[in-house]
C-alpha atoms as a PDB file:
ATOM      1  CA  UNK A   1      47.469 -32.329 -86.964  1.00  0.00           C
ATOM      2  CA  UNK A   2      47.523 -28.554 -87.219  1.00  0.00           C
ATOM      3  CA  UNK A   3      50.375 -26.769 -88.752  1.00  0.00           C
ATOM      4  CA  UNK A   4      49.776 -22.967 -88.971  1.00  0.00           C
ATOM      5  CA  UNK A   5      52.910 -21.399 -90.212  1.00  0.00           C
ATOM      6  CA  UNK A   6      54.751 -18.697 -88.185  1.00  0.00           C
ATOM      7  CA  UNK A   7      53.746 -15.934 -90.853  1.00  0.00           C
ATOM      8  CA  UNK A   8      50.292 -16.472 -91.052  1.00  0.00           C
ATOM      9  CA  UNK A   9      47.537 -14.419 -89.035  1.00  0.00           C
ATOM     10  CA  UNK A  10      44.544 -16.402 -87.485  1.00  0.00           C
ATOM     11  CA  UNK A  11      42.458 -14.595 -85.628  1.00  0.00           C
ATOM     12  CA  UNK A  12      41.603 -15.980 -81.501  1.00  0.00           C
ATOM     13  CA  UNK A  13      38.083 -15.585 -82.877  1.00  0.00           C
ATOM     14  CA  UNK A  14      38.299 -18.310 -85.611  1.00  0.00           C
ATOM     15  CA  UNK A  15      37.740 -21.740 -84.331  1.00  0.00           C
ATOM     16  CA  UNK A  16      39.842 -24.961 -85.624  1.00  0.00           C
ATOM     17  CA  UNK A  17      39.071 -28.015 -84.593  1.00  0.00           C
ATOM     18  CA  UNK A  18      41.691 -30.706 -84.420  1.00  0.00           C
ATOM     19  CA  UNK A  19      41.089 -34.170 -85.952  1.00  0.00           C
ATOM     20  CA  UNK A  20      41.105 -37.149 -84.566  1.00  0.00           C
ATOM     21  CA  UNK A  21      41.024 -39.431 -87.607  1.00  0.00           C
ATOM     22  CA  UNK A  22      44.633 -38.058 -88.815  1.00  0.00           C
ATOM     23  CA  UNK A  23      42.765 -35.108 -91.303  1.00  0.00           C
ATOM     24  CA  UNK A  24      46.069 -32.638 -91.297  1.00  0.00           C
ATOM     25  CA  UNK A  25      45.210 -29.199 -91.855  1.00  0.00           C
ATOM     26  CA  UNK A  26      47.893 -26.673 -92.875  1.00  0.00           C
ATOM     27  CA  UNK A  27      47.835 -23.411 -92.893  1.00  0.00           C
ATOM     28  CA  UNK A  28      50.508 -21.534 -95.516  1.00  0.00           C
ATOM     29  CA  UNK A  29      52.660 -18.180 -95.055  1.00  0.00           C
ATOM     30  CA  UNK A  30      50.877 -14.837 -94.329  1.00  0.00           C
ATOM     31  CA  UNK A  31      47.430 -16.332 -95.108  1.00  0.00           C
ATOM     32  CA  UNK A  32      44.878 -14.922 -93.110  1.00  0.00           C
ATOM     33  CA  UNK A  33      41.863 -16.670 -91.400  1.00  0.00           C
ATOM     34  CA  UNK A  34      39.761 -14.003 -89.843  1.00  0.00           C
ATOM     35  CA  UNK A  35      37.181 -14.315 -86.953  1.00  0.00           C
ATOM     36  CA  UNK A  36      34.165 -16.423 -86.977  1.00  0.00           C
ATOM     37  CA  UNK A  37      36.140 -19.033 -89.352  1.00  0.00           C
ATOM     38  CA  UNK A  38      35.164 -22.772 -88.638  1.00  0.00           C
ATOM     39  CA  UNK A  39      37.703 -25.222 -90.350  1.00  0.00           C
ATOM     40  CA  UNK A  40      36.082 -28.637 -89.025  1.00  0.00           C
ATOM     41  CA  UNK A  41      37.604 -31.804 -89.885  1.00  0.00           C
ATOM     42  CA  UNK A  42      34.104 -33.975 -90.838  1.00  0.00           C
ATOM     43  CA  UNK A  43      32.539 -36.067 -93.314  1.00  0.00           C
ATOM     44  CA  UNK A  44      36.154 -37.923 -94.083  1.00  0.00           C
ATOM     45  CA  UNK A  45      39.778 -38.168 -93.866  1.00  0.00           C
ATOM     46  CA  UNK A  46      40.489 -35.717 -96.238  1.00  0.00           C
ATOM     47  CA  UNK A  47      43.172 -32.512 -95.297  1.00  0.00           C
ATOM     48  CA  UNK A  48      42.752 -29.266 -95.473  1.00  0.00           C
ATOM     49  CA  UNK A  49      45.339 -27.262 -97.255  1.00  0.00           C
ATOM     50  CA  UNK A  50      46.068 -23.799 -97.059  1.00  0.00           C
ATOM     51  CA  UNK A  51      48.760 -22.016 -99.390  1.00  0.00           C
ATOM     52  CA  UNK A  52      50.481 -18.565 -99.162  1.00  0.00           C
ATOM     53  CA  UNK A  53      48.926 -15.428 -98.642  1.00  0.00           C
ATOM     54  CA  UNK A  54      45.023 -16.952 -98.716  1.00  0.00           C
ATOM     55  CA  UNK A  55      42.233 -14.749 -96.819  1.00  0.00           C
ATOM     56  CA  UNK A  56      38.938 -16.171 -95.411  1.00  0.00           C
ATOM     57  CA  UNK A  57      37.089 -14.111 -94.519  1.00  0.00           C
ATOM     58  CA  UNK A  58      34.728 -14.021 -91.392  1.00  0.00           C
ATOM     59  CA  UNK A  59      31.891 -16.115 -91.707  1.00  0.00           C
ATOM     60  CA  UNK A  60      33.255 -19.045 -93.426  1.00  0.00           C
ATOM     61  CA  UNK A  61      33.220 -22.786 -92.451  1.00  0.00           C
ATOM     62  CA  UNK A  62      35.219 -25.424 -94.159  1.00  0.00           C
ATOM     63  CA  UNK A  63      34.719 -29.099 -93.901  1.00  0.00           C
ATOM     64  CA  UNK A  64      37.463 -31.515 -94.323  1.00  0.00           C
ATOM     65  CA  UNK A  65      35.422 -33.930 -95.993  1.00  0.00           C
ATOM     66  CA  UNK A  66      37.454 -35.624 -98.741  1.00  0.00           C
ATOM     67  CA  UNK A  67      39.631 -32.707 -98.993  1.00  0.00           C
ATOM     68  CA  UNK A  68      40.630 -29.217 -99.489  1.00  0.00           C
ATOM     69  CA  UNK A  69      42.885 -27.364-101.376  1.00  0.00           C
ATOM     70  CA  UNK A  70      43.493 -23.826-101.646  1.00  0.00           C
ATOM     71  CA  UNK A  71      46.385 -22.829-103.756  1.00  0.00           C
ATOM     72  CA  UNK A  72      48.630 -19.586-103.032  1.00  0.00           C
ATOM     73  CA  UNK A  73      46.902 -15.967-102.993  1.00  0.00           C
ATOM     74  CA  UNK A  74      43.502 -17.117-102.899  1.00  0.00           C
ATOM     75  CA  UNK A  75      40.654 -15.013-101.385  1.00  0.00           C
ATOM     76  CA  UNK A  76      37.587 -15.912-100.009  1.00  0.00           C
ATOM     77  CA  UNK A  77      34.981 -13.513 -99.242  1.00  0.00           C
ATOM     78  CA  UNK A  78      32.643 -13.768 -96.106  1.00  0.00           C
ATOM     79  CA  UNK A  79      29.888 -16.847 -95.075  1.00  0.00           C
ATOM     80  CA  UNK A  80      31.211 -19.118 -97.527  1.00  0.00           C
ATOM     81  CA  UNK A  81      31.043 -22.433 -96.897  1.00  0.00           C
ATOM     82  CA  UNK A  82      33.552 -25.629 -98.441  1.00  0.00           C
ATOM     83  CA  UNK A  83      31.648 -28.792 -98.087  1.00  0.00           C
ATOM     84  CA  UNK A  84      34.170 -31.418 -99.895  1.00  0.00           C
ATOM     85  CA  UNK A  85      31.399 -33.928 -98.334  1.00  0.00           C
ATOM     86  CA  UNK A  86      27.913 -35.153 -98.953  1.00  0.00           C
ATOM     87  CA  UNK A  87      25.525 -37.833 -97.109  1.00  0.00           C
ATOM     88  CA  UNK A  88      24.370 -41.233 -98.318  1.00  0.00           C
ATOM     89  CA  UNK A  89      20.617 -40.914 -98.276  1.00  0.00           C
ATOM     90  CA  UNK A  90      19.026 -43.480-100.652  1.00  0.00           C
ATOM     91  CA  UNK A  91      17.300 -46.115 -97.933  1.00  0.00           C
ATOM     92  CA  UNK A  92      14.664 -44.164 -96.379  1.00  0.00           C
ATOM     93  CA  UNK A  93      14.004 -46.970 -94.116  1.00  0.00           C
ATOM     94  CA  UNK A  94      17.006 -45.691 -92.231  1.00  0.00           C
ATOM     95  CA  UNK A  95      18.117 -42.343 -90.974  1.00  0.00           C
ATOM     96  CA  UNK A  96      20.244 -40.470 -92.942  1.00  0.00           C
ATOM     97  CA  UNK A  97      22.750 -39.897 -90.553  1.00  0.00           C
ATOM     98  CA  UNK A  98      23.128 -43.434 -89.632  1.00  0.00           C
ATOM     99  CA  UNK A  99      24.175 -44.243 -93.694  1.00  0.00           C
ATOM    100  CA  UNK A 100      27.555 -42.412 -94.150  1.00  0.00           C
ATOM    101  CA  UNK A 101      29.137 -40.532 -96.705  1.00  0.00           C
ATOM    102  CA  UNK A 102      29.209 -41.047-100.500  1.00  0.00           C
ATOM    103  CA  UNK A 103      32.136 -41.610-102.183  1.00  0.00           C
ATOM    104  CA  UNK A 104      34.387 -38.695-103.419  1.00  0.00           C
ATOM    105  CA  UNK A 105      33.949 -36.507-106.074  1.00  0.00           C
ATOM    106  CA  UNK A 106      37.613 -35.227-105.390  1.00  0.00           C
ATOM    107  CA  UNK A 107      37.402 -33.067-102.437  1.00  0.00           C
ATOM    108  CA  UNK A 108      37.564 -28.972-103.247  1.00  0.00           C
ATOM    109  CA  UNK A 109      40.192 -27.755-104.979  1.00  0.00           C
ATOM    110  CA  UNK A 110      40.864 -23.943-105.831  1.00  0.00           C
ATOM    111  CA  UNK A 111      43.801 -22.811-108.130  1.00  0.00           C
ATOM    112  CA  UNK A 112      46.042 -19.989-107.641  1.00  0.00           C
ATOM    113  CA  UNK A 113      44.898 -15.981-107.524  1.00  0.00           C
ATOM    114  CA  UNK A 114      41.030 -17.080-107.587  1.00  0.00           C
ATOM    115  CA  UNK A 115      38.785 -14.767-105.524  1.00  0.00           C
ATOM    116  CA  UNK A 116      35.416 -16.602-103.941  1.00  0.00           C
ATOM    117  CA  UNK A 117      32.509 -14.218-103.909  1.00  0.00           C
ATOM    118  CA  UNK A 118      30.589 -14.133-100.554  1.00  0.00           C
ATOM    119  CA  UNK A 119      28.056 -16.537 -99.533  1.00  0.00           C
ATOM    120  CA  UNK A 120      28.976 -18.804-101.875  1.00  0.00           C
ATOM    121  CA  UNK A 121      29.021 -22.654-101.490  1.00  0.00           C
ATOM    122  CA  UNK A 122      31.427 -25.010-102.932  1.00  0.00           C
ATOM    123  CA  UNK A 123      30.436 -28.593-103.117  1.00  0.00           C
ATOM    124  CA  UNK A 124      32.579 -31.938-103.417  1.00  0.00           C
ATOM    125  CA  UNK A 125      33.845 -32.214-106.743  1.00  0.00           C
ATOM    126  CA  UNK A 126      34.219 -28.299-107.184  1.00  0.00           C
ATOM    127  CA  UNK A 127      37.511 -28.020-109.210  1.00  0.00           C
ATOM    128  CA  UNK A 128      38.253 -23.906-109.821  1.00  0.00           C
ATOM    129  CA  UNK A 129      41.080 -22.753-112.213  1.00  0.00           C
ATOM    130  CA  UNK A 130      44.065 -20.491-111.486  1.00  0.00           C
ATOM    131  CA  UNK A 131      42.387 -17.046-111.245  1.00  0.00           C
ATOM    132  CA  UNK A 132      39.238 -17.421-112.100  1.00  0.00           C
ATOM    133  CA  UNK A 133      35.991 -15.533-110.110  1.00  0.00           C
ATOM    134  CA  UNK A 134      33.251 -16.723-108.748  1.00  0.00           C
ATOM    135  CA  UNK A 135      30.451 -14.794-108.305  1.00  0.00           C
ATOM    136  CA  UNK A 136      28.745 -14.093-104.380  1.00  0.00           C
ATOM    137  CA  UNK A 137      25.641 -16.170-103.696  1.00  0.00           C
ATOM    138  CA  UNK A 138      26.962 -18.734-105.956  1.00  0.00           C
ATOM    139  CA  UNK A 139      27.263 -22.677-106.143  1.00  0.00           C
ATOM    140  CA  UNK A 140      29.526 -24.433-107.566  1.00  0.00           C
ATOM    141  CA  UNK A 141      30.066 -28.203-107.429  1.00  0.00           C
ATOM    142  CA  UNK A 142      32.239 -29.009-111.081  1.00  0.00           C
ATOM    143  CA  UNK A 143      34.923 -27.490-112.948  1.00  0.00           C
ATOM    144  CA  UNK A 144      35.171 -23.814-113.576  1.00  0.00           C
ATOM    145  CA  UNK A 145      38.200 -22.944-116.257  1.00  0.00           C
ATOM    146  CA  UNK A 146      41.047 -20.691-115.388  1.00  0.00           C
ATOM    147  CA  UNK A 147      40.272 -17.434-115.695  1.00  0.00           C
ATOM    148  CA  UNK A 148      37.165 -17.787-116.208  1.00  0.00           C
ATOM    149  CA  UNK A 149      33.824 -15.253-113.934  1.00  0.00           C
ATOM    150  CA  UNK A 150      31.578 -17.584-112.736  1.00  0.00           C
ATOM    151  CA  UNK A 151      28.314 -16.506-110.959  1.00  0.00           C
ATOM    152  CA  UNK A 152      24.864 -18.132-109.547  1.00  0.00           C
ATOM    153  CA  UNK A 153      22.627 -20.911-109.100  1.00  0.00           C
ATOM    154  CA  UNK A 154      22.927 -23.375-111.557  1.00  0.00           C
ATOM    155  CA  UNK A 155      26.288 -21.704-112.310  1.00  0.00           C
ATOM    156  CA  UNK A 156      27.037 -20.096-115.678  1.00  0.00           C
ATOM    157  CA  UNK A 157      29.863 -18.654-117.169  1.00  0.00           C
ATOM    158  CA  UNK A 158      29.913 -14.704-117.220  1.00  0.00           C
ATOM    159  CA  UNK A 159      33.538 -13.884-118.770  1.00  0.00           C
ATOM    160  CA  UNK A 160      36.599 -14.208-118.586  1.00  0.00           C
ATOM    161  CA  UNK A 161      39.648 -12.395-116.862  1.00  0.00           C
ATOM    162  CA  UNK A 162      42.265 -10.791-119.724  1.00  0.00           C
ATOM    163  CA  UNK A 163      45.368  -9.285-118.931  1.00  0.00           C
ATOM    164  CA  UNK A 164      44.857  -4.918-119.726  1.00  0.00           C
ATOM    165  CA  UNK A 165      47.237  -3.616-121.934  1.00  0.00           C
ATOM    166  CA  UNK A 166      48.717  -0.122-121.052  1.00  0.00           C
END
């Protein structure tokens, strides 16, 4: 089931697939999904949820997997890619398509105000606080603190966000 709602923007370029295992994917008021945007319901049952004034940028593809959540004014930057999902590989006397998925590590989840570099990939299991940043180029597959910067590959903790005084 798709539910976009009547406020958001998605642009005839972006391309979301329908499920037909029940995955719901909702899309939240005056978010915007830009061109060249895959959301693909694979690798699971999980939905795909979308809050209030998101952005994806172009570029982007997001699995379904075991879930996605994206919670109100996030932004995600270009050719990132949400992969709440990961094969079973271990018998190598069979193909690894033909052995599944492994079990969740909770799905994606990103809190409130956080901004997503570009080209980053978030793995199952990726958990990121209200307004924290992660860096472009980066990967991130655990928990990253709120407001907390984030950046690269293993990921390591650059800062933190703290509110200017005037």
């Amino acid at each position: 089931m798709i539910s976009i709602h009547d406020s958001a923007r998605v642009s005839k370029l972006a391309d979301i697939e329908d499920s037909v295992r029940g995955t719901r994917i909702l899309i939240g008021a005056r978010s915007v999904v830009d061109a060249f945007v895959k959301i693909k319901p694979a690798g699971g049952t999980g939905d795909i949820l979308i809050g209030e004034d998101c952005v994806i940028n172009a570029g982007c593809v997001l699995y379904s997997g075991h879930g996605i959540s994206l919670g109100d004014r996030v932004a995600i930057a270009a050719n990132c890619t949400l992969a709440p999902t990961n094969h079973e590989f271990a018998d190598a006397s069979k193909p690894i398509r033909s052995q599944g998925f492994r079990p969740s590590k909770g799905g994606v989840r990103i809190g409130d105000d956080a901004w997503i570099g570009a080209n980053c990939v978030l793995l199952d299991g990726a958990d990121i606080g209200e307004g924290a940043v992660i860096g472009a180029g980066s990967v991130v597959r655990g928990k990253v603190e709120p407001y907390t910067v984030h950046a690269g590959n293993p990921l390591r903790q650059l800062g933190t966000r703290q509110p200017l005084s005037d």
